[in-house]
C-alpha atoms as a PDB file:
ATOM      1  CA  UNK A   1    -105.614  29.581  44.861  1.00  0.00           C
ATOM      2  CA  UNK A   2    -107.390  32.728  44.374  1.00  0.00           C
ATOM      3  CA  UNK A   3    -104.710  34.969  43.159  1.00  0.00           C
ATOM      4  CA  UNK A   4    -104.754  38.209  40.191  1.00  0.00           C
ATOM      5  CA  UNK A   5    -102.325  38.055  37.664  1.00  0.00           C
ATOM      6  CA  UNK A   6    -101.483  41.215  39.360  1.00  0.00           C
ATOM      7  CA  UNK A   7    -100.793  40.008  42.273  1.00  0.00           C
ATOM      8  CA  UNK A   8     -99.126  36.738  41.292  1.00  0.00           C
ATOM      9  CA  UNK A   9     -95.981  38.450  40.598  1.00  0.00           C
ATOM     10  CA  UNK A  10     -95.695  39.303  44.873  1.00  0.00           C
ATOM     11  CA  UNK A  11     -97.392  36.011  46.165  1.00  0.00           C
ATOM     12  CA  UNK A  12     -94.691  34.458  43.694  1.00  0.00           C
ATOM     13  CA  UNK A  13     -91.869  36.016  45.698  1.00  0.00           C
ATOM     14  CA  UNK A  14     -93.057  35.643  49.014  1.00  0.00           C
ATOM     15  CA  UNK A  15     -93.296  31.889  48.944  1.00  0.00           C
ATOM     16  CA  UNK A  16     -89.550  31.908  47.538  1.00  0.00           C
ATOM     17  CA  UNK A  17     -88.806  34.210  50.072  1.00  0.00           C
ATOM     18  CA  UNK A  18     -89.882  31.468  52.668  1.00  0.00           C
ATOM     19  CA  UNK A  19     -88.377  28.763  51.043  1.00  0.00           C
ATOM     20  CA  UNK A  20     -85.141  30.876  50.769  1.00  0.00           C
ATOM     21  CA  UNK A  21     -85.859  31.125  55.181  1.00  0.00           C
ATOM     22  CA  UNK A  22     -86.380  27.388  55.335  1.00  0.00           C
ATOM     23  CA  UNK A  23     -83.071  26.820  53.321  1.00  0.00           C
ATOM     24  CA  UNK A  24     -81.126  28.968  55.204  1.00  0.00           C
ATOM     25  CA  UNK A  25     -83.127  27.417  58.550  1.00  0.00           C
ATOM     26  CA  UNK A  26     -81.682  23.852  57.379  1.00  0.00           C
ATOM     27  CA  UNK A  27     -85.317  22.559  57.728  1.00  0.00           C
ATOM     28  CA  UNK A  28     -86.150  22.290  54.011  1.00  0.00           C
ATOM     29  CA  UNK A  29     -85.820  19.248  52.294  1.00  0.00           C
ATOM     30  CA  UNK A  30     -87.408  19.266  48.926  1.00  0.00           C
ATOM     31  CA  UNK A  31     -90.010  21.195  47.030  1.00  0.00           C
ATOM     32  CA  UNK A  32     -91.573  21.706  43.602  1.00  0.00           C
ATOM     33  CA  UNK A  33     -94.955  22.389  41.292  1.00  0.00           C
ATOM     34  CA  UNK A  34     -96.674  19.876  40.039  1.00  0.00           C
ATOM     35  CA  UNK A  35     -96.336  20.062  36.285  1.00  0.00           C
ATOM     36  CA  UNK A  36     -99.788  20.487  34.972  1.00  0.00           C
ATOM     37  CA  UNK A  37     -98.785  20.005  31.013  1.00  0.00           C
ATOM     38  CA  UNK A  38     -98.439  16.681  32.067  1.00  0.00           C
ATOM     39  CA  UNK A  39    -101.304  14.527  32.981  1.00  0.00           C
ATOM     40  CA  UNK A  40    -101.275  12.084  35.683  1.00  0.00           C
ATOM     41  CA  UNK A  41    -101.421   8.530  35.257  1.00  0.00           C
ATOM     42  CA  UNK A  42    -102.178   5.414  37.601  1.00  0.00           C
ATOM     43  CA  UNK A  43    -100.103   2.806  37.123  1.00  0.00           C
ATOM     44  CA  UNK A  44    -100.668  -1.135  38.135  1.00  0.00           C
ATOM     45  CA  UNK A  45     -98.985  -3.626  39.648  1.00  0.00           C
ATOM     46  CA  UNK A  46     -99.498  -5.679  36.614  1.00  0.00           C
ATOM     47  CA  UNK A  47     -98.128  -2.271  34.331  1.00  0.00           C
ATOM     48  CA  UNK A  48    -101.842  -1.429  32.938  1.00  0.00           C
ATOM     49  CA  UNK A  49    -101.476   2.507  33.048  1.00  0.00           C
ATOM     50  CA  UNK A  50    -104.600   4.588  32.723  1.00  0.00           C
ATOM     51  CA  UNK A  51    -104.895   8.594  32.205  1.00  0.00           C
ATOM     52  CA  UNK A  52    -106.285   9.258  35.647  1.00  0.00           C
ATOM     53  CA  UNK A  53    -105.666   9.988  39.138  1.00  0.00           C
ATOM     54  CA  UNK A  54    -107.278   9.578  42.332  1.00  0.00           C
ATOM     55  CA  UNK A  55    -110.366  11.190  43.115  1.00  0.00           C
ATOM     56  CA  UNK A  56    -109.481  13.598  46.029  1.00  0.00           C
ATOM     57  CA  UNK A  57    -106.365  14.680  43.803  1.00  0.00           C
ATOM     58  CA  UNK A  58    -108.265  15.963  40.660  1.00  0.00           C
ATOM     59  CA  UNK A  59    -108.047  19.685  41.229  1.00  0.00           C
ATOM     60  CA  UNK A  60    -104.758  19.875  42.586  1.00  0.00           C
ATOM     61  CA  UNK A  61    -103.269  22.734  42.238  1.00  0.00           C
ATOM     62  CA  UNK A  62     -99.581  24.218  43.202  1.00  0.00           C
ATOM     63  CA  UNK A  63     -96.782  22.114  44.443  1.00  0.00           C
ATOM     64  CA  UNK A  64     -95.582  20.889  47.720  1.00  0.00           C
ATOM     65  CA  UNK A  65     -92.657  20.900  50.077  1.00  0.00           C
ATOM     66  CA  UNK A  66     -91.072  18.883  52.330  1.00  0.00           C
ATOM     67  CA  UNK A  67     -89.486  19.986  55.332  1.00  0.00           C
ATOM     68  CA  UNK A  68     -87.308  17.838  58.244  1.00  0.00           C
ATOM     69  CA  UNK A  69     -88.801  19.333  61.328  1.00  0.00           C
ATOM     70  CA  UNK A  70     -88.401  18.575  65.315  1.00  0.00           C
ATOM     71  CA  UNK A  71     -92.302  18.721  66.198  1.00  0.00           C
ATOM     72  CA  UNK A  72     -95.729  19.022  64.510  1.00  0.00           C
ATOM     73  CA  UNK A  73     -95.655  22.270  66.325  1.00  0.00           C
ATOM     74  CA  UNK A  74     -92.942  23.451  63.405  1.00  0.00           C
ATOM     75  CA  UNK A  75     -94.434  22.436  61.275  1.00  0.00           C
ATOM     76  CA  UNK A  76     -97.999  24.346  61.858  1.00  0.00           C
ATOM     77  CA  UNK A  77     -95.254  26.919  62.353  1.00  0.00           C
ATOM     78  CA  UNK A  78     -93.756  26.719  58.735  1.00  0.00           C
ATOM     79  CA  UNK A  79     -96.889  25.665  57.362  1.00  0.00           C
ATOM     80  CA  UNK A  80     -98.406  29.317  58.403  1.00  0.00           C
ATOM     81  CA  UNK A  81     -95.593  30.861  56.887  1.00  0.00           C
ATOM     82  CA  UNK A  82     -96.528  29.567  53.597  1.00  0.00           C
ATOM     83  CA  UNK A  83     -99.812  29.967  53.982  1.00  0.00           C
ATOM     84  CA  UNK A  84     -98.991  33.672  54.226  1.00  0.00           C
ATOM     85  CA  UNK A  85     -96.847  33.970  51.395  1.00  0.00           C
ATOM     86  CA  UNK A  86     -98.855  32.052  48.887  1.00  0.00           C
ATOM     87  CA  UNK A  87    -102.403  33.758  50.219  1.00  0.00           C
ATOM     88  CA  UNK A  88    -103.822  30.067  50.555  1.00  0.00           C
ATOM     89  CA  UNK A  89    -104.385  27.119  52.982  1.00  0.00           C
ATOM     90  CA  UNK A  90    -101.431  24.296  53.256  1.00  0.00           C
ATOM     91  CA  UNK A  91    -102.577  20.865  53.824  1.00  0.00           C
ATOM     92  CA  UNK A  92     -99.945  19.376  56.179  1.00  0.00           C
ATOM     93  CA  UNK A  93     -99.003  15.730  56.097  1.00  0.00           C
ATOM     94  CA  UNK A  94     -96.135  13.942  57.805  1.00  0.00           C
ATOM     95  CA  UNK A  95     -93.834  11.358  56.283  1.00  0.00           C
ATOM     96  CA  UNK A  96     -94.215   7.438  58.146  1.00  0.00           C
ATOM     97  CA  UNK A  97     -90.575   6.908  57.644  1.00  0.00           C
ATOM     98  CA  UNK A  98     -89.228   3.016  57.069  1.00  0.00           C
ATOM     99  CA  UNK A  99     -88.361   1.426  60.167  1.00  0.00           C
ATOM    100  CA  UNK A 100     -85.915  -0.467  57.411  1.00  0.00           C
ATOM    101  CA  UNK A 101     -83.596   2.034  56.768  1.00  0.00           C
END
C-alpha cells in the first residue's frame, strides 16, 4: 500500500467507514491487521516450529476480512468498496466450508 503519512489518517477512516457499512449490512463476519511485531512461524505436524512463512506471504501487508455473502458478485461488490477506501487492490478468496458441520 502506497499511502503518505498524510494521507493515512483519511484512507484509515474510510476503510472503517466500510466496515462500519458491512456491520450495519449484516454481511461482515470478522476482520483484523496482521500484527507485524510479531513474526510468523510454521509449525509441524511433528511440533518443529521455524521463524518463517510461506513464500507468496512474505510481504504481506494489512489485514483481512471476512464477509458472509450471497454471490461472488457481492463480494467483487464489497471487495471494490474496500479497495476504494484503503487506495489498494483486495485479493478475494472464498471460504470451502466443512461439509461436517
Amino acid at each position: 500500500m502506497d499511502v503518505t503519512a498524510e494521507d493515512l489518517p483519511a484512507v484509515s477512516e474510510a476503510a472503517h467507514a466500510v466496515i462500519r457499512q458491512a456491520k450495519a449490512a449484516g454481511v461482515y463476519v470478522f476482520g483484523g491487521g496482521i500484527n507485524s511485531d510479531v513474526a510468523p512461524a510454521m509449525v509441524a505436524a511433528d511440533r518443529r516450529c521455524t521463524a518463517e512463512t510461506y513464500r507468496e506471504t512474505r510481504e504481506l501487508d494489512g489485514g483481512f476480512c471476512v464477509l458472509e455473502l450471497p454471490s461472488r458478485e457481492a463480494a467483487i461488490e464489497w471487495a471494490a468498496k474496500i479497495a476504494a477506501a484503503c487506495r489498494c487492490a483486495q485479493e478475494l478468496r472464498e471460504f470451502g466450508y466443512d461439509p461436517e458441520s
